[in-house]
N, C-alpha and C. Protein backbone atom coordinates (compact mmCIF):
# COMPACT_ATOMS: atom_id res chain seq x y z
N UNK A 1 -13.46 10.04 14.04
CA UNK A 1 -13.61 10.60 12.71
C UNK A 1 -14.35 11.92 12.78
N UNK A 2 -14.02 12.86 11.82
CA UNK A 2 -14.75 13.92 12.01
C UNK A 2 -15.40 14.01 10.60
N UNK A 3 -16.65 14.90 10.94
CA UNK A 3 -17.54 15.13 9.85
C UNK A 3 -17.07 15.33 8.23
N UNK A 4 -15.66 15.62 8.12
CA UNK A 4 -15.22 15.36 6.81
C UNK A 4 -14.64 14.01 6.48
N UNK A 5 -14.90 12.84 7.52
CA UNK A 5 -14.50 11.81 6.92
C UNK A 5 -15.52 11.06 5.80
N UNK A 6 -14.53 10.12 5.04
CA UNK A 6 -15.44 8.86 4.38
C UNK A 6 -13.76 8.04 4.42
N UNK A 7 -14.96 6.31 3.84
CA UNK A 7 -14.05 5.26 3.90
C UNK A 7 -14.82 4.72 2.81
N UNK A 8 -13.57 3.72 2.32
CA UNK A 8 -14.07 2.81 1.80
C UNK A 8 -13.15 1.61 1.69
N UNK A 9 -13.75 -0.11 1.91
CA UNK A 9 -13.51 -0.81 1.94
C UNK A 9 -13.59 -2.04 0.86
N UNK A 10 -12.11 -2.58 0.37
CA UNK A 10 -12.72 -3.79 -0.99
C UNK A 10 -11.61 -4.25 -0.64
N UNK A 11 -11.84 -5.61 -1.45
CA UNK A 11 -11.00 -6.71 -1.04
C UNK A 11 -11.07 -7.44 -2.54
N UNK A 12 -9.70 -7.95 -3.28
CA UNK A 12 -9.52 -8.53 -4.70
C UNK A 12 -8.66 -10.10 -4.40
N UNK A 13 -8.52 -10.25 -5.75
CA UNK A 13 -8.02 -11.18 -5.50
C UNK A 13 -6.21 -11.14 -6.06
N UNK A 14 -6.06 -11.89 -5.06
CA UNK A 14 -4.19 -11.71 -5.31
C UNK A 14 -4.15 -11.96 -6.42
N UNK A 15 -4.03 -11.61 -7.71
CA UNK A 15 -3.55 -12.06 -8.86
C UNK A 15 -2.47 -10.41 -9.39
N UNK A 16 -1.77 -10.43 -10.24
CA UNK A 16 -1.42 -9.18 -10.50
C UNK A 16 -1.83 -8.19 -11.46
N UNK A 17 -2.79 -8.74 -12.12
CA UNK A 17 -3.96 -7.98 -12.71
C UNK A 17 -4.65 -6.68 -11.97
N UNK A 18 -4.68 -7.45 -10.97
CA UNK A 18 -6.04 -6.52 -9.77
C UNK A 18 -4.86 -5.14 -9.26
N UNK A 19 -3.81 -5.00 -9.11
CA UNK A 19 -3.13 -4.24 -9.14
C UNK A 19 -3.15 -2.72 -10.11
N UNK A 20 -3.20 -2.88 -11.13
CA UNK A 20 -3.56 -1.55 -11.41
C UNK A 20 -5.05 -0.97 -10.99
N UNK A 21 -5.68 -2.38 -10.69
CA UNK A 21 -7.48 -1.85 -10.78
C UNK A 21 -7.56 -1.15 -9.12
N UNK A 22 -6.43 -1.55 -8.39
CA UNK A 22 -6.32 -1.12 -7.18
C UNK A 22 -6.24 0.48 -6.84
N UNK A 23 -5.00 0.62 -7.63
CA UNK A 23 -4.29 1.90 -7.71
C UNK A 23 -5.42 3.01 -8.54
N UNK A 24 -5.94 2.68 -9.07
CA UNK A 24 -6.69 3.24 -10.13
C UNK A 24 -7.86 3.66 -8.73
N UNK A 25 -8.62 2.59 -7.75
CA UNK A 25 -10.01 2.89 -7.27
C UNK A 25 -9.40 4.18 -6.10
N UNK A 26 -8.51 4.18 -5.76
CA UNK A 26 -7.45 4.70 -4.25
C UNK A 26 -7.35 6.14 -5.08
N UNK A 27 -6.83 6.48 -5.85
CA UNK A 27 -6.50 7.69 -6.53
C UNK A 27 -8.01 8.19 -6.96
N UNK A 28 -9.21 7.66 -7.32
CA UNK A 28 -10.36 8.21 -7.69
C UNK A 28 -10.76 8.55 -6.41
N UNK A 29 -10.74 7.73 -4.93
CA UNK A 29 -11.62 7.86 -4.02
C UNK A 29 -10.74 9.01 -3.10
N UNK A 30 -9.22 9.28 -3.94
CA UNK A 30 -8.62 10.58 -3.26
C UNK A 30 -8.85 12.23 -4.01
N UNK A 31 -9.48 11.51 -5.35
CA UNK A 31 -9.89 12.83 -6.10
C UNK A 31 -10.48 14.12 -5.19
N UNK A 32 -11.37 13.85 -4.44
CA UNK A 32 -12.14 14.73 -4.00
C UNK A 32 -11.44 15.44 -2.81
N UNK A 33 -10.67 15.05 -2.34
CA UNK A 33 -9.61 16.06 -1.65
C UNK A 33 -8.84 17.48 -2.58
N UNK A 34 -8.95 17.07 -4.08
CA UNK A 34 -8.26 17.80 -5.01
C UNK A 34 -6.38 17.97 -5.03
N UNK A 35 -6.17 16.31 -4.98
CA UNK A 35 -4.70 16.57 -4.78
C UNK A 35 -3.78 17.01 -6.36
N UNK A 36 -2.73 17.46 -6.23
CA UNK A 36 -2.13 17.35 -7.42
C UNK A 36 -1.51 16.61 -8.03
N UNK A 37 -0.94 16.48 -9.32
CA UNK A 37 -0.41 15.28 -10.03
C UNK A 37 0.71 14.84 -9.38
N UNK A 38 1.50 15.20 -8.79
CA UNK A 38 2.74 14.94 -7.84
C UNK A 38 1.83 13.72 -6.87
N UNK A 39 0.73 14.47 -6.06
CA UNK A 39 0.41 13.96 -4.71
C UNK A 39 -0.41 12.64 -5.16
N UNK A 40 -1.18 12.67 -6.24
CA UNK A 40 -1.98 11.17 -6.93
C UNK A 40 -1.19 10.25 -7.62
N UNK A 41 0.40 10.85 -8.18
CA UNK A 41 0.85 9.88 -8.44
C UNK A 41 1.95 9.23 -7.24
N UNK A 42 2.27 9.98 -5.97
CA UNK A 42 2.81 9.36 -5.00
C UNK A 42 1.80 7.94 -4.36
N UNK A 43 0.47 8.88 -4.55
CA UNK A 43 -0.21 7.78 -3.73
C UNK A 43 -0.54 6.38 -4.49
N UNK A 44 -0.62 6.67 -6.01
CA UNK A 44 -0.31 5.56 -6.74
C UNK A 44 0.35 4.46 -6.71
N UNK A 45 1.57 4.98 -6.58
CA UNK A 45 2.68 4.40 -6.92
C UNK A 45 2.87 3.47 -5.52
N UNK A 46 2.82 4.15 -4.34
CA UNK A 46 2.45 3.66 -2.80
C UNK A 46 1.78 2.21 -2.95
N UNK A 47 0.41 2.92 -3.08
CA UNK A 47 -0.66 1.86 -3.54
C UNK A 47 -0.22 0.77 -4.65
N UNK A 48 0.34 0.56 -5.64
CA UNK A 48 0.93 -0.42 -6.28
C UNK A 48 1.77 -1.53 -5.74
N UNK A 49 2.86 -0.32 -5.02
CA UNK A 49 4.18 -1.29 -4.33
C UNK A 49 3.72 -2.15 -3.18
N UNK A 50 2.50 -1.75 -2.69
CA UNK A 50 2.26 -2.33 -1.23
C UNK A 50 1.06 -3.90 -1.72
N UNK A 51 0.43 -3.71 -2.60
CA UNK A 51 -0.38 -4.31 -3.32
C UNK A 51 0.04 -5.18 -3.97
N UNK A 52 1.61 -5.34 -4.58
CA UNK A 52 2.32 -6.00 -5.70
C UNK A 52 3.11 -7.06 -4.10
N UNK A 53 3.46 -6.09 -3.16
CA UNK A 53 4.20 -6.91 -2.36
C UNK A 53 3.36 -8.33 -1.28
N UNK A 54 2.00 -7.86 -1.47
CA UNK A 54 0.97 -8.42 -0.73
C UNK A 54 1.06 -10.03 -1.89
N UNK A 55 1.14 -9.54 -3.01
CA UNK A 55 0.79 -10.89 -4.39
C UNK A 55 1.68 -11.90 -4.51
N UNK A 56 3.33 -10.63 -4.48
CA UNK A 56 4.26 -11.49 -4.57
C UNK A 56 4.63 -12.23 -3.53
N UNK A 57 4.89 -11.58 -2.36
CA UNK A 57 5.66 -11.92 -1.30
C UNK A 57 4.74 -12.68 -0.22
N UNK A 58 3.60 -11.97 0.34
CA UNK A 58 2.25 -12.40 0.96
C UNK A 58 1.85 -13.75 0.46
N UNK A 59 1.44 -13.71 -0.32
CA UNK A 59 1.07 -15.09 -0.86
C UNK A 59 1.99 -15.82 -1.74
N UNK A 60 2.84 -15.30 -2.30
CA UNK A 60 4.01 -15.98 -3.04
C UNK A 60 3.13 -16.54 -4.37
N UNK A 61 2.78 -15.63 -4.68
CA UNK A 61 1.83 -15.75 -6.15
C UNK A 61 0.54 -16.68 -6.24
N UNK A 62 0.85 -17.75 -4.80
CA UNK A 62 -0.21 -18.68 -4.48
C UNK A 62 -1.95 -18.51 -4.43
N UNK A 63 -2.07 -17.22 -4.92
CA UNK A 63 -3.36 -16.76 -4.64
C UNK A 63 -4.01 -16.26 -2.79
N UNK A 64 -4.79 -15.78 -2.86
CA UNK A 64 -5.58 -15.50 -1.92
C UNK A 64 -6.46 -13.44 -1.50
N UNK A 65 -6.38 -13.41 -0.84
CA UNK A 65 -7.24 -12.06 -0.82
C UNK A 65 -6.18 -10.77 -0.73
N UNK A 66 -6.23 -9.44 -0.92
CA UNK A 66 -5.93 -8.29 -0.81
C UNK A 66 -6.74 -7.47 -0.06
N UNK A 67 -6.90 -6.73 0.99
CA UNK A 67 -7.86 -6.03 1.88
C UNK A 67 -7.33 -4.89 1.34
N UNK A 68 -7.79 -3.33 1.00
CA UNK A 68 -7.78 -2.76 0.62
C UNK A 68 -8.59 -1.73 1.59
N UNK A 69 -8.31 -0.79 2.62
CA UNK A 69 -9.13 0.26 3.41
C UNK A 69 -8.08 1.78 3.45
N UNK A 70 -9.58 2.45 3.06
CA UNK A 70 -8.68 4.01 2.78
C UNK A 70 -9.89 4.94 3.62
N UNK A 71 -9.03 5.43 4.42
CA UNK A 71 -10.14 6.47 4.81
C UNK A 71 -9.87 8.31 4.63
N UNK A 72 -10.67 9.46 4.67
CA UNK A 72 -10.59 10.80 4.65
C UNK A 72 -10.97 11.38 5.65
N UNK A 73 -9.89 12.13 6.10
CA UNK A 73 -10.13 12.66 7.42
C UNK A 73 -9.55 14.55 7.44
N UNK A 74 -10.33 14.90 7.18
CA UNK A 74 -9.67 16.15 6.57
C UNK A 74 -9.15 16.46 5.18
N UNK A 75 -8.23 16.71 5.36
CA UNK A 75 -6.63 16.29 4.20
C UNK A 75 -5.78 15.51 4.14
N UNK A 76 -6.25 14.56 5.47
CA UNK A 76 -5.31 13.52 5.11
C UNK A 76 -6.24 12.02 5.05
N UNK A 77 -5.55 11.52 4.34
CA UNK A 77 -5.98 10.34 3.28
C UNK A 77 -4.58 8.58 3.95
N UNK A 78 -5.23 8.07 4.97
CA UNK A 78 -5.21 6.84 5.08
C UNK A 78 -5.75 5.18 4.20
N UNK A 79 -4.04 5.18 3.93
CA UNK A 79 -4.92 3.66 2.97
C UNK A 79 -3.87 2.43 4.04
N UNK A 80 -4.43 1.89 3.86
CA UNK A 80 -4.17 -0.20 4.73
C UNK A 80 -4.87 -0.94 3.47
N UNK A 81 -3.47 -1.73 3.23
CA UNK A 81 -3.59 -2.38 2.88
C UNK A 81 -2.91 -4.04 3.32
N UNK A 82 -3.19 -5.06 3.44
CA UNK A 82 -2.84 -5.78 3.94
C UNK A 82 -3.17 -7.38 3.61
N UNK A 83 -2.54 -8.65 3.70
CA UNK A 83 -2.86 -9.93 3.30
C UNK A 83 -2.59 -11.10 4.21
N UNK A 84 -2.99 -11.67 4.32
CA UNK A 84 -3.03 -13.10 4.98
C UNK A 84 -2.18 -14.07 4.95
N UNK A 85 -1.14 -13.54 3.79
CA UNK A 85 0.20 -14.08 3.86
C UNK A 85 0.77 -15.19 4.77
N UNK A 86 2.27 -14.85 4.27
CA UNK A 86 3.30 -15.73 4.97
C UNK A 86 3.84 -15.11 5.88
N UNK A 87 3.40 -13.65 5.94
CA UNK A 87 3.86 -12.18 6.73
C UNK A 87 5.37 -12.66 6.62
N UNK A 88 6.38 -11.45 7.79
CA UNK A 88 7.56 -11.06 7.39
C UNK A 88 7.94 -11.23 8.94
N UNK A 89 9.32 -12.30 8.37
CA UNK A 89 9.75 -12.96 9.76
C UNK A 89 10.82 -11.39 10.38
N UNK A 90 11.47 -10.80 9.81
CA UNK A 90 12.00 -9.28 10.25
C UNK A 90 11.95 -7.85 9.32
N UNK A 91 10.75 -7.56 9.91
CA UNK A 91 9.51 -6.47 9.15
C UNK A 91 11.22 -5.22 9.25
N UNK A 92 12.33 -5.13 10.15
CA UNK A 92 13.14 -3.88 9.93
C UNK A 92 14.18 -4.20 8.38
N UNK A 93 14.30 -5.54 8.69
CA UNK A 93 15.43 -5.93 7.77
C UNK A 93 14.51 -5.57 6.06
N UNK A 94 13.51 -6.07 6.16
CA UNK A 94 12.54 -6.20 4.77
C UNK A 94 12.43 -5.05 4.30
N UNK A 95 12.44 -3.54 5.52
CA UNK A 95 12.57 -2.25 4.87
C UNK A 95 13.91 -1.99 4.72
N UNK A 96 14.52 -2.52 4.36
CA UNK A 96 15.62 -1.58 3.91
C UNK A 96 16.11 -1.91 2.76
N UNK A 97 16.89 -0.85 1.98
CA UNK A 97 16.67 -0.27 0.67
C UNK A 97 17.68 -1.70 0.06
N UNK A 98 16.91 -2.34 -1.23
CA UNK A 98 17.58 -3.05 -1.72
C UNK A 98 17.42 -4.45 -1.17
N UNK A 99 16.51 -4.54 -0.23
CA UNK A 99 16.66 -6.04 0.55
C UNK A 99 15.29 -6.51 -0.34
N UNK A 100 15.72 -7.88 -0.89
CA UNK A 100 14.38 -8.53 -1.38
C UNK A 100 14.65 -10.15 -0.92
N UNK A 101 13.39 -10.42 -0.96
CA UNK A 101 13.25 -12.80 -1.26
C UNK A 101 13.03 -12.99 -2.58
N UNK A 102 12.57 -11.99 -3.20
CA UNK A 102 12.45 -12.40 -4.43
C UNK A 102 13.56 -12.04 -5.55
N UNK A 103 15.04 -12.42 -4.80
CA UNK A 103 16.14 -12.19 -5.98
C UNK A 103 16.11 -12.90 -7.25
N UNK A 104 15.35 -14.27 -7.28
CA UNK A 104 15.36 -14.93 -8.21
C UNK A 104 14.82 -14.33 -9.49
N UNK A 105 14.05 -13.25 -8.93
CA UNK A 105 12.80 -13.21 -9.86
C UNK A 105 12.87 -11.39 -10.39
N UNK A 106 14.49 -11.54 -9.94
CA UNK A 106 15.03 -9.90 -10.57
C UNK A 106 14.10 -8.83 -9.93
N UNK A 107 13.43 -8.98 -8.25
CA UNK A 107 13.16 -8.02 -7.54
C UNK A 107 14.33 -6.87 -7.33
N UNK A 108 13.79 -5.16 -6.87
CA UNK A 108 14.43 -4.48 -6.59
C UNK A 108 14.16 -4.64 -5.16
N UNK A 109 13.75 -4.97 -4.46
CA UNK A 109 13.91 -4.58 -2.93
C UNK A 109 13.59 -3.60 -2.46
N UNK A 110 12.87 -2.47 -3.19
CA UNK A 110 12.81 -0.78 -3.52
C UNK A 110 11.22 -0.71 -2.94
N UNK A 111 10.66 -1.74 -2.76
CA UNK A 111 8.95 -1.25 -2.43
C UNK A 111 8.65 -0.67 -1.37
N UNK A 112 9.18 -0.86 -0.12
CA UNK A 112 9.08 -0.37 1.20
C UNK A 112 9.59 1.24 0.93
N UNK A 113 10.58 1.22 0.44
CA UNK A 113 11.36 2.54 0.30
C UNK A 113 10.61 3.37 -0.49
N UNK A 114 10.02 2.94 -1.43
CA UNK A 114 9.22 4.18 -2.56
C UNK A 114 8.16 3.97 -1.66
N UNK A 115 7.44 3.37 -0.59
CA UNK A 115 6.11 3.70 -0.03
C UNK A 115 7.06 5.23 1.05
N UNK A 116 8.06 4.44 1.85
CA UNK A 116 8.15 5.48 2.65
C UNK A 116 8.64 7.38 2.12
N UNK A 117 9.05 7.36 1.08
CA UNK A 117 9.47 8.22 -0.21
C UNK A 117 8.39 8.71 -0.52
N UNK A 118 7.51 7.99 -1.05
CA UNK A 118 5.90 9.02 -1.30
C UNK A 118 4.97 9.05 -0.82
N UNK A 119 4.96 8.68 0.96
CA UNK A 119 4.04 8.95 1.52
C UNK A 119 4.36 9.82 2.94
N UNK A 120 3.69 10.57 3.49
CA UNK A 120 4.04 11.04 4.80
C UNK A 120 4.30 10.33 5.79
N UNK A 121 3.77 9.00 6.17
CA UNK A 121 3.73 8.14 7.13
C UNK A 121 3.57 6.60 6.71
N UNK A 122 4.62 5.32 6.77
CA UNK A 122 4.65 4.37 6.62
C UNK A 122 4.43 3.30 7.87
N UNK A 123 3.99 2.31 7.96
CA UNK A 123 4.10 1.32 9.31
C UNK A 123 3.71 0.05 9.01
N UNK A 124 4.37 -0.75 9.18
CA UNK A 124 4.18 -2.42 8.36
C UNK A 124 4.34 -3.30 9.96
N UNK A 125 3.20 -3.78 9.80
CA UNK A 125 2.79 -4.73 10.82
C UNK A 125 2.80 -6.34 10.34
N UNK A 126 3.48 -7.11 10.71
CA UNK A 126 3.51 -8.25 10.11
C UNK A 126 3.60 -9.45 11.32
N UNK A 127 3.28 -10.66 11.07
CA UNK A 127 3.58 -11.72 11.84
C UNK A 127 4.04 -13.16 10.97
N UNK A 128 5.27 -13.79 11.17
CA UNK A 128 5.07 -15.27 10.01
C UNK A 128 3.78 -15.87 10.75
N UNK A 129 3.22 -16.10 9.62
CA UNK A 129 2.24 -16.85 9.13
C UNK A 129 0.41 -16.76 9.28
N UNK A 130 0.90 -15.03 9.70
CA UNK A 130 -0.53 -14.65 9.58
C UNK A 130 -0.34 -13.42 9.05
N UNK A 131 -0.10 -13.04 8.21
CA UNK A 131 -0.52 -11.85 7.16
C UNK A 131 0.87 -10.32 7.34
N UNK A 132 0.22 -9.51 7.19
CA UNK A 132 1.07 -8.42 6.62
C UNK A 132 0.16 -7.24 6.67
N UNK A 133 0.33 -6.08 7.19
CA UNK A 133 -0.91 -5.11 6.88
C UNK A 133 0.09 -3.80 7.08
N UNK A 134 0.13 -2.86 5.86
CA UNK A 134 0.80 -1.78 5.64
C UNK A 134 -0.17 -0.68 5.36
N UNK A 135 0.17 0.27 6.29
CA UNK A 135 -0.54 1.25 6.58
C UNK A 135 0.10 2.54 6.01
N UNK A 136 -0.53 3.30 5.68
CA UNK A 136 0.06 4.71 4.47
C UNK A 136 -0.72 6.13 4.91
N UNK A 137 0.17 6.95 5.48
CA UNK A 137 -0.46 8.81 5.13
C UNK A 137 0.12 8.99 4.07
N UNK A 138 -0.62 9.91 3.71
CA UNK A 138 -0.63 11.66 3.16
C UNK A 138 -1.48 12.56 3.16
N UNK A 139 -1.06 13.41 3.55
CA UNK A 139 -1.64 14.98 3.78
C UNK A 139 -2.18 15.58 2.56
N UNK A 140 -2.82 15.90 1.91
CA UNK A 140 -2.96 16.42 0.51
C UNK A 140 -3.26 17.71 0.59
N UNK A 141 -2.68 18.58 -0.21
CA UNK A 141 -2.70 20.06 -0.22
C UNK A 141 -1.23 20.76 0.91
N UNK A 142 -0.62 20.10 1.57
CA UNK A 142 0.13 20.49 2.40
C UNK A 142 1.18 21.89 1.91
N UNK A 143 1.50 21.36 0.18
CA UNK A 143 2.74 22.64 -0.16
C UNK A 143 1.72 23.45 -0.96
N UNK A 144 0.58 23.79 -0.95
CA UNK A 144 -0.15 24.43 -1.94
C UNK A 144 -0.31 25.80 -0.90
């Protein structure tokens, strides 16, 4: 880390409430980079899909924890987020556009794809039956 880093670390509870309160702490603790409305609402939106997929899919609504770690390293802004899940028996098949488990429940399949869409760098680490942990860049200030 270099002298312009900070981090910060929280952990909620899977419910889908805690989801906006997520997106909301990630975009304040990226304020201070000074990104623009484009770049806070990519990282938003990131931060939602990966958070919503941890509730739904991770725990299958069953409850349990959300890990939440974002760090600043310059201009660029690392968030992990990750759960203890049921993880993902084929982490390539799960990214691709339109693939969901949750057809029943009128999923788009679209979450992996809008993380990799509004962020610079995506990588989903998963194992069945021990969790899920999705990792996110962006660069902030890059087209300014």
């Amino acid at each position: 880390m270099s002298d312009n880093s900070n981090r910060i670390y929280m952990e909620m509870d899977a419910v889908s409430e805690n989801e906006a309160f997520a997106r909301v702490c990630i975009a304040a603790f990226c304020a201070r980079l000074d990104p623009t409305l484009e770049e806070i609402n990519d990282i938003k939106t990131a931060v939602s899909e990966a958070v919503t997929n941890a509730i739904i899919h991770g725990y299958q609504k069953q409850g349990g924890i959300v890990h939440i770690e974002a760090d600043i390293d310059g201009h660029t802004v690392t968030i992990c987020i990750s759960d203890d899940g049921c993880g993902i028996e084929d982490v390539n098949k799960a990214m691709e556009p339109l693939y969901t488990t949750g057809a029943l429940e009128e999923r788009s399949g679209m979450g992996f794809t809008f993380m990799e869409i509004f962020m610079d760098c995506l990588q989903v680490e998963s194992k069945p039956g021990k969790g899920t942990k999705v990792i996110m860049k962006k660069e902030i200030g890059k087209n300014k």
